[in-house]
N, C-alpha and C. Protein backbone atom coordinates (compact mmCIF):
# COMPACT_ATOMS: atom_id res chain seq x y z
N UNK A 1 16.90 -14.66 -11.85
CA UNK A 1 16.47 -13.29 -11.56
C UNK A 1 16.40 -12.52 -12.86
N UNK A 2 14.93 -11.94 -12.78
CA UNK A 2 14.85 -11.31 -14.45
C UNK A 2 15.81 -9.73 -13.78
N UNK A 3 16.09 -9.17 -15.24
CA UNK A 3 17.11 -8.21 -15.20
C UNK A 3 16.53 -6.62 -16.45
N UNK A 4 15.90 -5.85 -15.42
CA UNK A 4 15.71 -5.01 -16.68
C UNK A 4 16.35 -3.69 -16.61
N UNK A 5 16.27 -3.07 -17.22
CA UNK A 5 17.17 -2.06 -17.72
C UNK A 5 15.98 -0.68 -18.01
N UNK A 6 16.12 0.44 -16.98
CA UNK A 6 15.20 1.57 -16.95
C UNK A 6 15.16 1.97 -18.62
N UNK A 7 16.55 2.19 -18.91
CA UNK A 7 16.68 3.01 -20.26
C UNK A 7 15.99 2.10 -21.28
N UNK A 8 15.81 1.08 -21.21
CA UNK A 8 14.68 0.30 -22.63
C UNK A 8 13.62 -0.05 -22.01
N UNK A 9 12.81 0.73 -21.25
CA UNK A 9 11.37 1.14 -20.18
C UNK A 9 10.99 2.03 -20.91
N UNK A 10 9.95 2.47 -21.13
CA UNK A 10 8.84 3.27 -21.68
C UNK A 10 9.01 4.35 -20.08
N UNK A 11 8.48 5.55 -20.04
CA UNK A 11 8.40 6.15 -18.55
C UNK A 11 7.42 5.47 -17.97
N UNK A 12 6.05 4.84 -18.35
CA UNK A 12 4.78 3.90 -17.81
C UNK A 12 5.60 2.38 -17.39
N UNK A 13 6.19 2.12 -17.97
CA UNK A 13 6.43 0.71 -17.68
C UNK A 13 7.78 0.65 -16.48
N UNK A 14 8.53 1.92 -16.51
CA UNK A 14 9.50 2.40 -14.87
C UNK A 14 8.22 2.55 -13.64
N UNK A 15 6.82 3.43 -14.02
CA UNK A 15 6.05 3.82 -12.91
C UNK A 15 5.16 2.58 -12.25
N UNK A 16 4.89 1.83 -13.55
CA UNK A 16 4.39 0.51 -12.68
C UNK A 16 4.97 0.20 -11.72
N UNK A 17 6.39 -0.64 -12.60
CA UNK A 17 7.54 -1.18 -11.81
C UNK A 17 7.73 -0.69 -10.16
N UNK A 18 7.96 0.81 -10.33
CA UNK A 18 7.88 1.09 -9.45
C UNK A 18 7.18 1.11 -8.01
N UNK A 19 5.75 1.17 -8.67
CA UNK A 19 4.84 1.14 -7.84
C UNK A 19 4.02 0.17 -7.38
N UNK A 20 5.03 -1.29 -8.24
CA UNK A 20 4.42 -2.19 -7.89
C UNK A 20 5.78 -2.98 -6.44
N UNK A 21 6.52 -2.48 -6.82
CA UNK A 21 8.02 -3.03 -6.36
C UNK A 21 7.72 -2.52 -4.72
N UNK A 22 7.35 -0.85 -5.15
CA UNK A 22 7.60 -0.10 -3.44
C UNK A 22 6.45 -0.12 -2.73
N UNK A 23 6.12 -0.95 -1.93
CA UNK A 23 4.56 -1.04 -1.24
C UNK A 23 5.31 -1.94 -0.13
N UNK A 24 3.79 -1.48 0.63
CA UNK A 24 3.26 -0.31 0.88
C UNK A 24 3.85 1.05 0.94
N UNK A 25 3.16 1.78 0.56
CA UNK A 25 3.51 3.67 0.59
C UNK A 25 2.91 4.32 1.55
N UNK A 26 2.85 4.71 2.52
CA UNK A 26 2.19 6.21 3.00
C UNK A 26 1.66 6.82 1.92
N UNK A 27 0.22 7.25 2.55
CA UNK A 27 -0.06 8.34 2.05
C UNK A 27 -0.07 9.79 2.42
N UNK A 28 -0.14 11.12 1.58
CA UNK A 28 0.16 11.80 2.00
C UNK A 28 -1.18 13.16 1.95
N UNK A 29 -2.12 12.84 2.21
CA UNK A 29 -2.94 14.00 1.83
C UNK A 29 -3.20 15.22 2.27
N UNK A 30 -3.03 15.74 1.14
CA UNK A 30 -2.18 17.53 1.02
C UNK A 30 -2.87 18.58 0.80
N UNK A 31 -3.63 19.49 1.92
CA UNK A 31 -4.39 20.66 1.09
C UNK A 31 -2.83 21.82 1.45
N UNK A 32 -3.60 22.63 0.11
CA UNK A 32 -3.02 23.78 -0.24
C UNK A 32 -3.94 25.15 -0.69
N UNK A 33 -3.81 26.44 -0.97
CA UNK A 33 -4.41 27.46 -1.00
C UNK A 33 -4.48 28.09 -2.23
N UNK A 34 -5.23 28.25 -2.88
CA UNK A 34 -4.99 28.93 -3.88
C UNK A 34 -4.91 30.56 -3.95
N UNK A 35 -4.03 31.43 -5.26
CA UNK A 35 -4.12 32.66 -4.85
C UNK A 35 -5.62 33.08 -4.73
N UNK A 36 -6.45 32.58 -5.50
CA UNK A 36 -7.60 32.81 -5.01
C UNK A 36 -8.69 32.52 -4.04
N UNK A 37 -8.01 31.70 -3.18
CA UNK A 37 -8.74 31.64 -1.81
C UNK A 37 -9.10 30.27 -1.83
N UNK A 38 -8.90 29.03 -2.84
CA UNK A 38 -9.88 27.81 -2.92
C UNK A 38 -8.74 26.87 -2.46
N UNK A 39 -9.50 26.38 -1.64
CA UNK A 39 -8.97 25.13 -1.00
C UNK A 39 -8.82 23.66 -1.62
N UNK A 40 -7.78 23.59 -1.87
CA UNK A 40 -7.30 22.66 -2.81
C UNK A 40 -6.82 20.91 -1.89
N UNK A 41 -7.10 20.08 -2.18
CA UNK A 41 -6.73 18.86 -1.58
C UNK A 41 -6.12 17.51 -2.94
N UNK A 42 -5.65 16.60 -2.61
CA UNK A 42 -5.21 15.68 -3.34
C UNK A 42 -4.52 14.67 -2.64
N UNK A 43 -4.14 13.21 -2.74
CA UNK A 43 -3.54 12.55 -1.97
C UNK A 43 -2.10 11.95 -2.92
N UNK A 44 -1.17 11.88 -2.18
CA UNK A 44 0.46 11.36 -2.54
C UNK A 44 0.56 10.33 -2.05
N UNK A 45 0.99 9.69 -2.91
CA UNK A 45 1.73 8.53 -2.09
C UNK A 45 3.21 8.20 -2.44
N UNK A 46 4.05 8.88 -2.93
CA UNK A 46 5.56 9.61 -2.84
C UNK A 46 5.39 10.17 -1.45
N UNK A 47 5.61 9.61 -0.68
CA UNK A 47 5.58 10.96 0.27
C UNK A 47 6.41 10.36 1.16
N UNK A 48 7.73 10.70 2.31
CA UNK A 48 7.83 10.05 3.67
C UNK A 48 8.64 11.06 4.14
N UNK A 49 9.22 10.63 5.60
CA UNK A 49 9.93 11.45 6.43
C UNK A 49 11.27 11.76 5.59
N UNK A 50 11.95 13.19 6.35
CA UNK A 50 13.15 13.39 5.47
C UNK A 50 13.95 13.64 6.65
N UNK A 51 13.79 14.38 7.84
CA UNK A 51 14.56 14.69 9.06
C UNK A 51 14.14 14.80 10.16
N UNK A 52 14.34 14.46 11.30
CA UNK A 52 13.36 15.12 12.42
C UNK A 52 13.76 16.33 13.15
N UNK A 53 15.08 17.01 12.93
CA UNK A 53 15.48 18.10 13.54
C UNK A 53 16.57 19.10 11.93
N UNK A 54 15.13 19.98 11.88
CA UNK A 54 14.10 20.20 12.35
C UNK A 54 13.42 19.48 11.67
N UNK A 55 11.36 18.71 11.87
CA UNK A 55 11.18 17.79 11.31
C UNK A 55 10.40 18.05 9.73
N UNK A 56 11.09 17.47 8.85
CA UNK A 56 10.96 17.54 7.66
C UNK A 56 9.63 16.59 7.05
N UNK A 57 9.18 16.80 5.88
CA UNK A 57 8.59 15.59 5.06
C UNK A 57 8.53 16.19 3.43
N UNK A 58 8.83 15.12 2.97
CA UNK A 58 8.52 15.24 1.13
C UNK A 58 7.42 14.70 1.01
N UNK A 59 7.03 15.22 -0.44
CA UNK A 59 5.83 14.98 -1.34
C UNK A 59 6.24 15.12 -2.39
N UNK A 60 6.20 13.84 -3.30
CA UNK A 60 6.32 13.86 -4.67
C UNK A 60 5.28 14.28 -5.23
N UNK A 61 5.08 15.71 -6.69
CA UNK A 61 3.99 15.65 -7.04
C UNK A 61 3.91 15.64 -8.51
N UNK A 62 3.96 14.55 -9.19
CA UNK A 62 3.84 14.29 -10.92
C UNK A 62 2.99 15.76 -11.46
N UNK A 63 4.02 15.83 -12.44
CA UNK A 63 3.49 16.76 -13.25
C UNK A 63 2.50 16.16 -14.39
N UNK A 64 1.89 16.91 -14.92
CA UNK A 64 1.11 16.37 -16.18
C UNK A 64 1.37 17.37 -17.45
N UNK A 65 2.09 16.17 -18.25
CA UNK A 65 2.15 17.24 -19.84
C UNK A 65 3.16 18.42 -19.31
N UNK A 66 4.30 17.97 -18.18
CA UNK A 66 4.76 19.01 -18.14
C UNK A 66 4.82 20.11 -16.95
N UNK A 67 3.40 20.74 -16.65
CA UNK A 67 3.10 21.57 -16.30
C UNK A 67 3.15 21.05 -14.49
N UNK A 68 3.21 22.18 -13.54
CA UNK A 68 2.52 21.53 -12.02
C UNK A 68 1.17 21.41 -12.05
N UNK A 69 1.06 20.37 -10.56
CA UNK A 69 -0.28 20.57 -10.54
C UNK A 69 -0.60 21.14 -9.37
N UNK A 70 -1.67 21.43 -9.49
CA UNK A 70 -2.61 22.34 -8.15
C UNK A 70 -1.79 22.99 -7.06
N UNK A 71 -1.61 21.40 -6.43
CA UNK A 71 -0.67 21.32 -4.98
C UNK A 71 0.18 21.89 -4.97
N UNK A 72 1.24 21.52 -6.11
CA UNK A 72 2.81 22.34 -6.07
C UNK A 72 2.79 23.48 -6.56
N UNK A 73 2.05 24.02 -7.20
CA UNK A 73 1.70 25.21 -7.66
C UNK A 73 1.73 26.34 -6.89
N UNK A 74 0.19 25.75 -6.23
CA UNK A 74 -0.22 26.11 -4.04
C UNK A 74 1.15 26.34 -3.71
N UNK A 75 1.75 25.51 -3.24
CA UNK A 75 2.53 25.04 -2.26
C UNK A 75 3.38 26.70 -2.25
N UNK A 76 4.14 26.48 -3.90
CA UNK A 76 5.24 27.48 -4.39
C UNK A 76 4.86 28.53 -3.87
N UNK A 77 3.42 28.87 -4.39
CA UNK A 77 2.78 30.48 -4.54
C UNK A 77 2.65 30.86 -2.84
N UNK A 78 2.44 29.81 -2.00
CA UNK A 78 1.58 30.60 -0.80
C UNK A 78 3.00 29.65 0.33
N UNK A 79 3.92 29.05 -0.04
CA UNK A 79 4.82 28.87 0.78
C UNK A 79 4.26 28.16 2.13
N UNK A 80 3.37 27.21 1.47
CA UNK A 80 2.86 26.62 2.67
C UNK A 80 2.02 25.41 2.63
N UNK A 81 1.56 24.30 3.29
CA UNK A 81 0.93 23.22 2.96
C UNK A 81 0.55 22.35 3.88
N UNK A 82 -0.91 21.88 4.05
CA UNK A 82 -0.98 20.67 5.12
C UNK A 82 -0.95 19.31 4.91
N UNK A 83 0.15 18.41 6.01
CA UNK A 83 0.09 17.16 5.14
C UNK A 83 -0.72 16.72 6.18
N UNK A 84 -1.61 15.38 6.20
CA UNK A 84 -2.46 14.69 6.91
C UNK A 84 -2.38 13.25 6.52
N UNK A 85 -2.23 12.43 7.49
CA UNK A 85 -1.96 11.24 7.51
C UNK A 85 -3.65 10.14 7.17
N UNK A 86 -3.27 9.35 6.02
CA UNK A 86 -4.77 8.83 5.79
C UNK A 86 -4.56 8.13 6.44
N UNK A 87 -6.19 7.73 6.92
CA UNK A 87 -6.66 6.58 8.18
C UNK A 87 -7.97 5.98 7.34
N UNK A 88 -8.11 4.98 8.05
CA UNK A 88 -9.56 3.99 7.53
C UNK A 88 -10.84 4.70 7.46
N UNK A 89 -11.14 5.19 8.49
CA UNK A 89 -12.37 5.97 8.13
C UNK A 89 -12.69 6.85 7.63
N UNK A 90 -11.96 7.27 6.86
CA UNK A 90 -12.02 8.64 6.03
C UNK A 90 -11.25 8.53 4.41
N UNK A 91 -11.13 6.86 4.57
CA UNK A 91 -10.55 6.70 3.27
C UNK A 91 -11.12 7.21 1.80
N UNK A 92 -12.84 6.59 1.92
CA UNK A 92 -13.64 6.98 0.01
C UNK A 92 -13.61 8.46 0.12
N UNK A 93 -13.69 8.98 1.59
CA UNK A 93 -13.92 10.77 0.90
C UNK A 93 -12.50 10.95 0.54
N UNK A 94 -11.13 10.70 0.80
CA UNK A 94 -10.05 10.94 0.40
C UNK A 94 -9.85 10.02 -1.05
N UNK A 95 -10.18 9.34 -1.02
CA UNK A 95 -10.29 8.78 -2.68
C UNK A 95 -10.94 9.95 -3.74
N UNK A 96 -12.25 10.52 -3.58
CA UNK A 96 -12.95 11.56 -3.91
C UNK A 96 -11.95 12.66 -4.51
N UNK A 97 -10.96 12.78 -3.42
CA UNK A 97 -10.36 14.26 -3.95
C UNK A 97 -9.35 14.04 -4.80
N UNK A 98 -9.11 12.30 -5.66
CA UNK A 98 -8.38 12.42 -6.48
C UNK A 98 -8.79 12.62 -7.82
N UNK A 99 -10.16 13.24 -7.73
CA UNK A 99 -10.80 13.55 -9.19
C UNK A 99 -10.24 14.91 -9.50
N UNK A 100 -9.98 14.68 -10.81
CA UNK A 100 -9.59 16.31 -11.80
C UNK A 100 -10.46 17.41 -11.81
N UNK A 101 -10.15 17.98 -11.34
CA UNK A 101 -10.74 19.23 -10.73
C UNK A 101 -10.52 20.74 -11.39
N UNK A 102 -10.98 21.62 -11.63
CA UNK A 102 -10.55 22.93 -12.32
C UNK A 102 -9.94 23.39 -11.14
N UNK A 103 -8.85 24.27 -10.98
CA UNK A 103 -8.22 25.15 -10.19
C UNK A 103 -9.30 26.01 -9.13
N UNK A 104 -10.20 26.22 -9.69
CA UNK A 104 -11.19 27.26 -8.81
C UNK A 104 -12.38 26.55 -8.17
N UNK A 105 -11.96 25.01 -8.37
CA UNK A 105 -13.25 24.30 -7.44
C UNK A 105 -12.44 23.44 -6.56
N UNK A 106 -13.16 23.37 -5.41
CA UNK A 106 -12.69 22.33 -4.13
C UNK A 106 -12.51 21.37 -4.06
N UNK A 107 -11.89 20.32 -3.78
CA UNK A 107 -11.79 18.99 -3.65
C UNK A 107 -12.74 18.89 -2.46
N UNK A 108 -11.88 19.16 -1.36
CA UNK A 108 -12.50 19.59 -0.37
C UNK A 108 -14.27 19.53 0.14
N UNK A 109 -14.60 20.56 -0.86
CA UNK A 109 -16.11 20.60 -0.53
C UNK A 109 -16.37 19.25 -1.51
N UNK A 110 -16.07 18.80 -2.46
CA UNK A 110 -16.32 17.63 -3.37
C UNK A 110 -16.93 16.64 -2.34
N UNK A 111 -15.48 15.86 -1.73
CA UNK A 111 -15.59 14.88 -0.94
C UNK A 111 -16.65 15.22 0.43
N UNK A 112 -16.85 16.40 0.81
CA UNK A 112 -17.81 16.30 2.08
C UNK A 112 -17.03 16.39 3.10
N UNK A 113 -15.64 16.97 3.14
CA UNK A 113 -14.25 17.00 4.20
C UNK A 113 -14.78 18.18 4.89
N UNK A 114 -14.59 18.51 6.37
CA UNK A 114 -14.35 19.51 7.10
C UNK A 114 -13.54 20.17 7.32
N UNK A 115 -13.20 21.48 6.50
CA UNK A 115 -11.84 22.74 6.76
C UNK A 115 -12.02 22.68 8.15
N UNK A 116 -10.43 22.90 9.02
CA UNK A 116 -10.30 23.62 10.29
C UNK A 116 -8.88 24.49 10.14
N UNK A 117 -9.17 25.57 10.93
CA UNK A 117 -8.18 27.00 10.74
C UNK A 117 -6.52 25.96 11.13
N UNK A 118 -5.69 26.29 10.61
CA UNK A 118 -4.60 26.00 11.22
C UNK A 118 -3.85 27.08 12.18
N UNK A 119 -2.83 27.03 12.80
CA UNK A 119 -2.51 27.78 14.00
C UNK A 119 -1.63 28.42 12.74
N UNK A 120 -0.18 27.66 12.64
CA UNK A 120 0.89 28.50 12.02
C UNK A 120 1.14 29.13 11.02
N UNK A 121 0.29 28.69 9.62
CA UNK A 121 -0.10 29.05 8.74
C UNK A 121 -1.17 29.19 8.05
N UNK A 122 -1.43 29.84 6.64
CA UNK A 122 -2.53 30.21 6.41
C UNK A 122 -3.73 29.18 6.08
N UNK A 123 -3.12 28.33 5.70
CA UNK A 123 -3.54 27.12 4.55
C UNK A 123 -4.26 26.29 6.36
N UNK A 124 -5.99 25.82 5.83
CA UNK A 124 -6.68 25.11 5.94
C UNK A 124 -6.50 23.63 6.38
N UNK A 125 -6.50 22.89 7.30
CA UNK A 125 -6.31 21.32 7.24
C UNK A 125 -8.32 20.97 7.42
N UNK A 126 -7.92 19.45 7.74
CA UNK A 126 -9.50 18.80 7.65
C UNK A 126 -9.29 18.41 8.92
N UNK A 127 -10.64 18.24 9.21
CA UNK A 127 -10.91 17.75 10.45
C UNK A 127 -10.60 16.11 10.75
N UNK A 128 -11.33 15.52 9.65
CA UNK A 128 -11.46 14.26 9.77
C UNK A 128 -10.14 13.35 10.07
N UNK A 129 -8.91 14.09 9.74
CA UNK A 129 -7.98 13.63 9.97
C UNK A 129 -7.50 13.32 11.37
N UNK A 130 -6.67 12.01 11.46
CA UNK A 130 -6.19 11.81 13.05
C UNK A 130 -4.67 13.03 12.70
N UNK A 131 -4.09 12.67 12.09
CA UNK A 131 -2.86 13.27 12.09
C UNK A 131 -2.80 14.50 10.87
N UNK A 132 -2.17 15.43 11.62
CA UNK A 132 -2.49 16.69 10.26
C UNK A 132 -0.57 17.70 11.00
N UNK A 133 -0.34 17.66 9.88
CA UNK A 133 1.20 18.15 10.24
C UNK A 133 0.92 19.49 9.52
N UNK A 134 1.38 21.08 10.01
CA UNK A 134 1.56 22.37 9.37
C UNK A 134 2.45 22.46 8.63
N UNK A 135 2.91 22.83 7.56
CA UNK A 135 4.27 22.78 7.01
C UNK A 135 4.70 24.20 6.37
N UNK A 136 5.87 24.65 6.05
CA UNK A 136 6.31 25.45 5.67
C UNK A 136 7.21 24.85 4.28
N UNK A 137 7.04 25.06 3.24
CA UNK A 137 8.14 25.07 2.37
C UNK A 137 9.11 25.38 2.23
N UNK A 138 10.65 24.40 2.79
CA UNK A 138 11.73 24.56 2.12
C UNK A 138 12.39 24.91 0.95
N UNK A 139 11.45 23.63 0.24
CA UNK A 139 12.26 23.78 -0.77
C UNK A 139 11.13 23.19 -2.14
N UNK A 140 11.33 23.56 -3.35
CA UNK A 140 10.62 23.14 -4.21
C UNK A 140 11.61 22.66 -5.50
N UNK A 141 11.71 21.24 -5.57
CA UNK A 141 12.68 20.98 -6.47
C UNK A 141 11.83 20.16 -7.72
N UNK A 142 12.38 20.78 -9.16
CA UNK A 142 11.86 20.46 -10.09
C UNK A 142 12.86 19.27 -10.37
N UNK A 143 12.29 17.87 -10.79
CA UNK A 143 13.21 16.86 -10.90
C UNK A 143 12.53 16.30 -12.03
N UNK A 144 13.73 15.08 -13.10
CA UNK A 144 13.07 14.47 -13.92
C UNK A 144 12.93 15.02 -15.56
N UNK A 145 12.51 14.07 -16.10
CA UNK A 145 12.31 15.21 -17.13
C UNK A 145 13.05 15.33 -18.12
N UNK A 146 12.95 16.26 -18.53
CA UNK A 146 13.77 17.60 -19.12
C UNK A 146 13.61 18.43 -18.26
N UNK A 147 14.86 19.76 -18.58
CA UNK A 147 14.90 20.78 -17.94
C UNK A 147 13.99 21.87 -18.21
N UNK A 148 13.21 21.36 -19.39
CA UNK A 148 12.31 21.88 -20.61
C UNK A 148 10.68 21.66 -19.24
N UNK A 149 10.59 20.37 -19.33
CA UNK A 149 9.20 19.91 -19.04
C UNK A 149 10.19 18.96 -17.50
N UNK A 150 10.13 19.23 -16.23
CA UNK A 150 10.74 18.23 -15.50
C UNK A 150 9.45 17.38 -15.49
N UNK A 151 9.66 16.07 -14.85
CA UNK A 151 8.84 15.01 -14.59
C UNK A 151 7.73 15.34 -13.28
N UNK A 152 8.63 15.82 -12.45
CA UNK A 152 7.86 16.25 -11.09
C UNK A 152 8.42 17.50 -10.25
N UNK A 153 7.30 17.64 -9.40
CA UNK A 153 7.78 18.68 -8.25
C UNK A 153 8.11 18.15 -7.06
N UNK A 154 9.47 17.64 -6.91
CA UNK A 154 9.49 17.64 -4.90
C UNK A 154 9.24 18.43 -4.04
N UNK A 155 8.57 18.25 -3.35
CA UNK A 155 8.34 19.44 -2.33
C UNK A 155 8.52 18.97 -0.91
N UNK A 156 9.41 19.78 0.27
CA UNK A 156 10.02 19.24 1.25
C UNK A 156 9.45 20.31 1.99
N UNK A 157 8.79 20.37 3.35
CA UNK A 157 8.20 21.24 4.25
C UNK A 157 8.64 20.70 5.38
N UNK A 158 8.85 22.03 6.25
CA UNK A 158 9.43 21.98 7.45
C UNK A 158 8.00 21.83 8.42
N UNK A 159 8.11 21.00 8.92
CA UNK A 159 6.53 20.72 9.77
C UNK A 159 6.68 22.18 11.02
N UNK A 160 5.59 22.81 10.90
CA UNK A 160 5.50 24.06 12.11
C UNK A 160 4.35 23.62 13.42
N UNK A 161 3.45 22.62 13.17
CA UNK A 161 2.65 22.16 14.13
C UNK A 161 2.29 20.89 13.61
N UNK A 162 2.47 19.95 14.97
CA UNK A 162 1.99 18.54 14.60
C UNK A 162 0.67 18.86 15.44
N UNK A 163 -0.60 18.15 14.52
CA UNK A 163 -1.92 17.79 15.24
C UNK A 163 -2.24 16.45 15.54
N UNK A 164 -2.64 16.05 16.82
CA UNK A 164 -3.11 14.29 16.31
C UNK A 164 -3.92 14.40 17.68
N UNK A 165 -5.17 13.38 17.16
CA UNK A 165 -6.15 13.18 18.21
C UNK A 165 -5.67 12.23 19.46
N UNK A 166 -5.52 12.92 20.76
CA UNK A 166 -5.38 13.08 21.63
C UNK A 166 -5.56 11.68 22.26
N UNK A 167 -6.60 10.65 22.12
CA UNK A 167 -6.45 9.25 22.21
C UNK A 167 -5.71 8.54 21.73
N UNK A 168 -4.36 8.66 20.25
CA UNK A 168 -3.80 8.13 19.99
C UNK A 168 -2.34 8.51 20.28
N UNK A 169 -1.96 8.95 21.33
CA UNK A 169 -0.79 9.81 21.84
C UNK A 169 -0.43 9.87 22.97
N UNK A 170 0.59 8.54 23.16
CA UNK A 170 0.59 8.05 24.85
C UNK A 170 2.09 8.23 25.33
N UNK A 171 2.53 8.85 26.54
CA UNK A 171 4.06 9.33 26.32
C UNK A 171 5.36 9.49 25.26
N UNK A 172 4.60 9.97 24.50
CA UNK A 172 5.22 10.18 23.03
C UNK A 172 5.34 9.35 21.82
N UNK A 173 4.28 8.62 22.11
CA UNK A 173 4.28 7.42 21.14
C UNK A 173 2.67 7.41 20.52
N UNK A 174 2.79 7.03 19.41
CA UNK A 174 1.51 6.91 18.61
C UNK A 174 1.20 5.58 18.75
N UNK A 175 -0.66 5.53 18.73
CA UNK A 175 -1.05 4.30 18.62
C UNK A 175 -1.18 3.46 17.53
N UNK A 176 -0.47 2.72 16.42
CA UNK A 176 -0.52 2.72 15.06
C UNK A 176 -1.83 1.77 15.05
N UNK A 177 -2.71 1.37 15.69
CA UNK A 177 -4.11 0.32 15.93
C UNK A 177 -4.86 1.68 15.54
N UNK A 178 -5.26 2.44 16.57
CA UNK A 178 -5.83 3.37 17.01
C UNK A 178 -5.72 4.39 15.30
N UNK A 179 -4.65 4.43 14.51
CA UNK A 179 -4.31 5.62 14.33
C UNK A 179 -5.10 4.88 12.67
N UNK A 180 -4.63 3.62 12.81
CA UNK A 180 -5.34 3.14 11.37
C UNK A 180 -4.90 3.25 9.94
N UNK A 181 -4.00 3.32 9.94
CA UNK A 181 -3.45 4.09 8.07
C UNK A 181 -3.74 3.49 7.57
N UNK A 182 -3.77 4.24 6.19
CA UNK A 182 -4.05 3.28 4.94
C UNK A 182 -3.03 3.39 4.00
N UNK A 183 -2.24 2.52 3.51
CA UNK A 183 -1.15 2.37 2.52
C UNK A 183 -1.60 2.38 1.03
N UNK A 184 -0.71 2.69 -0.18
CA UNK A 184 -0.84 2.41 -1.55
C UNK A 184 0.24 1.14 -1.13
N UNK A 185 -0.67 0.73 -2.63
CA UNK A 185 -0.24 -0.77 -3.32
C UNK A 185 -0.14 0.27 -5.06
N UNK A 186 -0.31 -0.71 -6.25
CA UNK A 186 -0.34 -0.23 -7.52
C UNK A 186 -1.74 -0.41 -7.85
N UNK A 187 -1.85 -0.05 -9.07
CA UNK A 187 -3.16 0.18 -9.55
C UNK A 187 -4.36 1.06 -8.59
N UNK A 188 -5.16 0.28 -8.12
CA UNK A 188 -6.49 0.73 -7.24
C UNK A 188 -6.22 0.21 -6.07
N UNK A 189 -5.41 -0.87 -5.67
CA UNK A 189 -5.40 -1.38 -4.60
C UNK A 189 -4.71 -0.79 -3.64
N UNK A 190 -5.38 -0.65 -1.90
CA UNK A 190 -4.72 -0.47 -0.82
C UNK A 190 -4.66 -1.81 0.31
N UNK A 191 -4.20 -1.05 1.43
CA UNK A 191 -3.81 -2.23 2.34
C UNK A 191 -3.75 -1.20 3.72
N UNK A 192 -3.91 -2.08 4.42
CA UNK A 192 -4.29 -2.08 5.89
C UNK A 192 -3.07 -2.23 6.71
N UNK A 193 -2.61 -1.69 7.96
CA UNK A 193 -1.86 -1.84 9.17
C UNK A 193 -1.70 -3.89 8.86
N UNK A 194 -0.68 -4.55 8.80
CA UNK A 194 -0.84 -5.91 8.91
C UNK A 194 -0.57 -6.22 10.44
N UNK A 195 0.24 -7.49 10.46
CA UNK A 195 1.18 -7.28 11.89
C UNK A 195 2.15 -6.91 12.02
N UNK A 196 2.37 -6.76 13.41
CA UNK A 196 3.46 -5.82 13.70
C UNK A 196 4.02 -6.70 14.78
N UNK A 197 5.45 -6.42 14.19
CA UNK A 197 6.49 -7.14 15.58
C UNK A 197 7.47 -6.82 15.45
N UNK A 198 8.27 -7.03 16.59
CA UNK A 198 9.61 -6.16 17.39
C UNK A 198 10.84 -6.93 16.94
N UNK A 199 11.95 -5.95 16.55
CA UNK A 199 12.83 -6.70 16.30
C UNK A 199 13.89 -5.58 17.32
N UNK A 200 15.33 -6.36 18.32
CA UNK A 200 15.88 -5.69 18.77
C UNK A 200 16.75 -4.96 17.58
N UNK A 201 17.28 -3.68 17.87
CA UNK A 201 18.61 -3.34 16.46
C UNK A 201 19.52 -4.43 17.25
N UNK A 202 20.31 -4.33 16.68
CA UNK A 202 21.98 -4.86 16.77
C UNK A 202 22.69 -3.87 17.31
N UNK A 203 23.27 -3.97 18.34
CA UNK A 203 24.42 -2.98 19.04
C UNK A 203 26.15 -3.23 18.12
């Protein structure tokens, strides 16, 4: 068993590692609001459940050079955020919105996505999505880093409305066939729902 050691890692050669080690990931794709009104989108794949009462989710969001980006920025300023669960058919336009973008242009309109009003908050979700969760910001934790420049923004939102299309939602259970996700791998590569099978817990 090879044996390495984070502290003689470059920070690139921990994020591979990482991201080659933890797969599949959820993804997490996130619009947010800007103070100026522009609808901001991007996809995570840091992202998973944190509690269900009340129900929580994180989003890791890498800083660059330091600074936040877009999302956590959003998130901080307007205390609010939609996460949406990626699915297969809507994967290349969600690829789309991971292009670098100026602050005052859309991802959104980029990719060809459909805004729909959300109920609880202010911030915008897409249509195309099967699953689209409302969120409220808890908490915004700067981690990593220096205390100077942290590495990233965690961001943890209290979900205020779950959305999901109505065919995939059968006495409280989701259809994970039906619902389709799409996982990160490293580099460019994703992956598909594989099989699925039952294991009892242990009493």
């Amino acid at each position: 068993m090879l044996s390495l050691n984070p502290n003689e890692m470059t920070p690139l050669e921990c994020y591979k590692f990482l991201i080659g080690a933890v797969i599949p990931r959820p993804i997490a794709f996130v619009t947010t609001l800007s103070k100026a009104g522009v609808l901001n989108a991007a996809p995570f794949s840091f992202f998973n459940v944190v509690t269900p009462a009340p129900p929580m989710v994180s989003v890791s969001v890498q800083r660059q050079n330091g600074q936040p980006k877009d999302t956590a920025r959003n998130a901080v300023d307007s205390g609010a955020f939609v996460v949406h669960i990626v699915s297969e058919p809507y994967t290349e336009k969600i690829n789309q919105t991971a292009a670098t973008l100026p602050p005052d242009e859309s991802e959104v309109a980029l990719a060809g996505l459909t805004p729909v009003p959300s109920e609880a908050i202010e911030v915008p979700g897409v249509l195309e999505a099967r699953v689209r969760m409302e969120c409220v910001l808890e908490h915004a934790l700067p981690l990593g880093g220096t205390r100077q420049a942290p590495a990233c923004d965690l961001l943890i939102g209290r979900v205020v409305r779950f959305h999901i299309d109505e065919s995939l939602y059968h006495e409280g259970r989701i259809d994970p066939h039906g619902l389709a996700p799409v996982a990160r791998l490293a580099g460019n590569d994703y992956s598909l729902l594989g099989h699925i099978w039952t294991l009892e817990r242990p009493k």
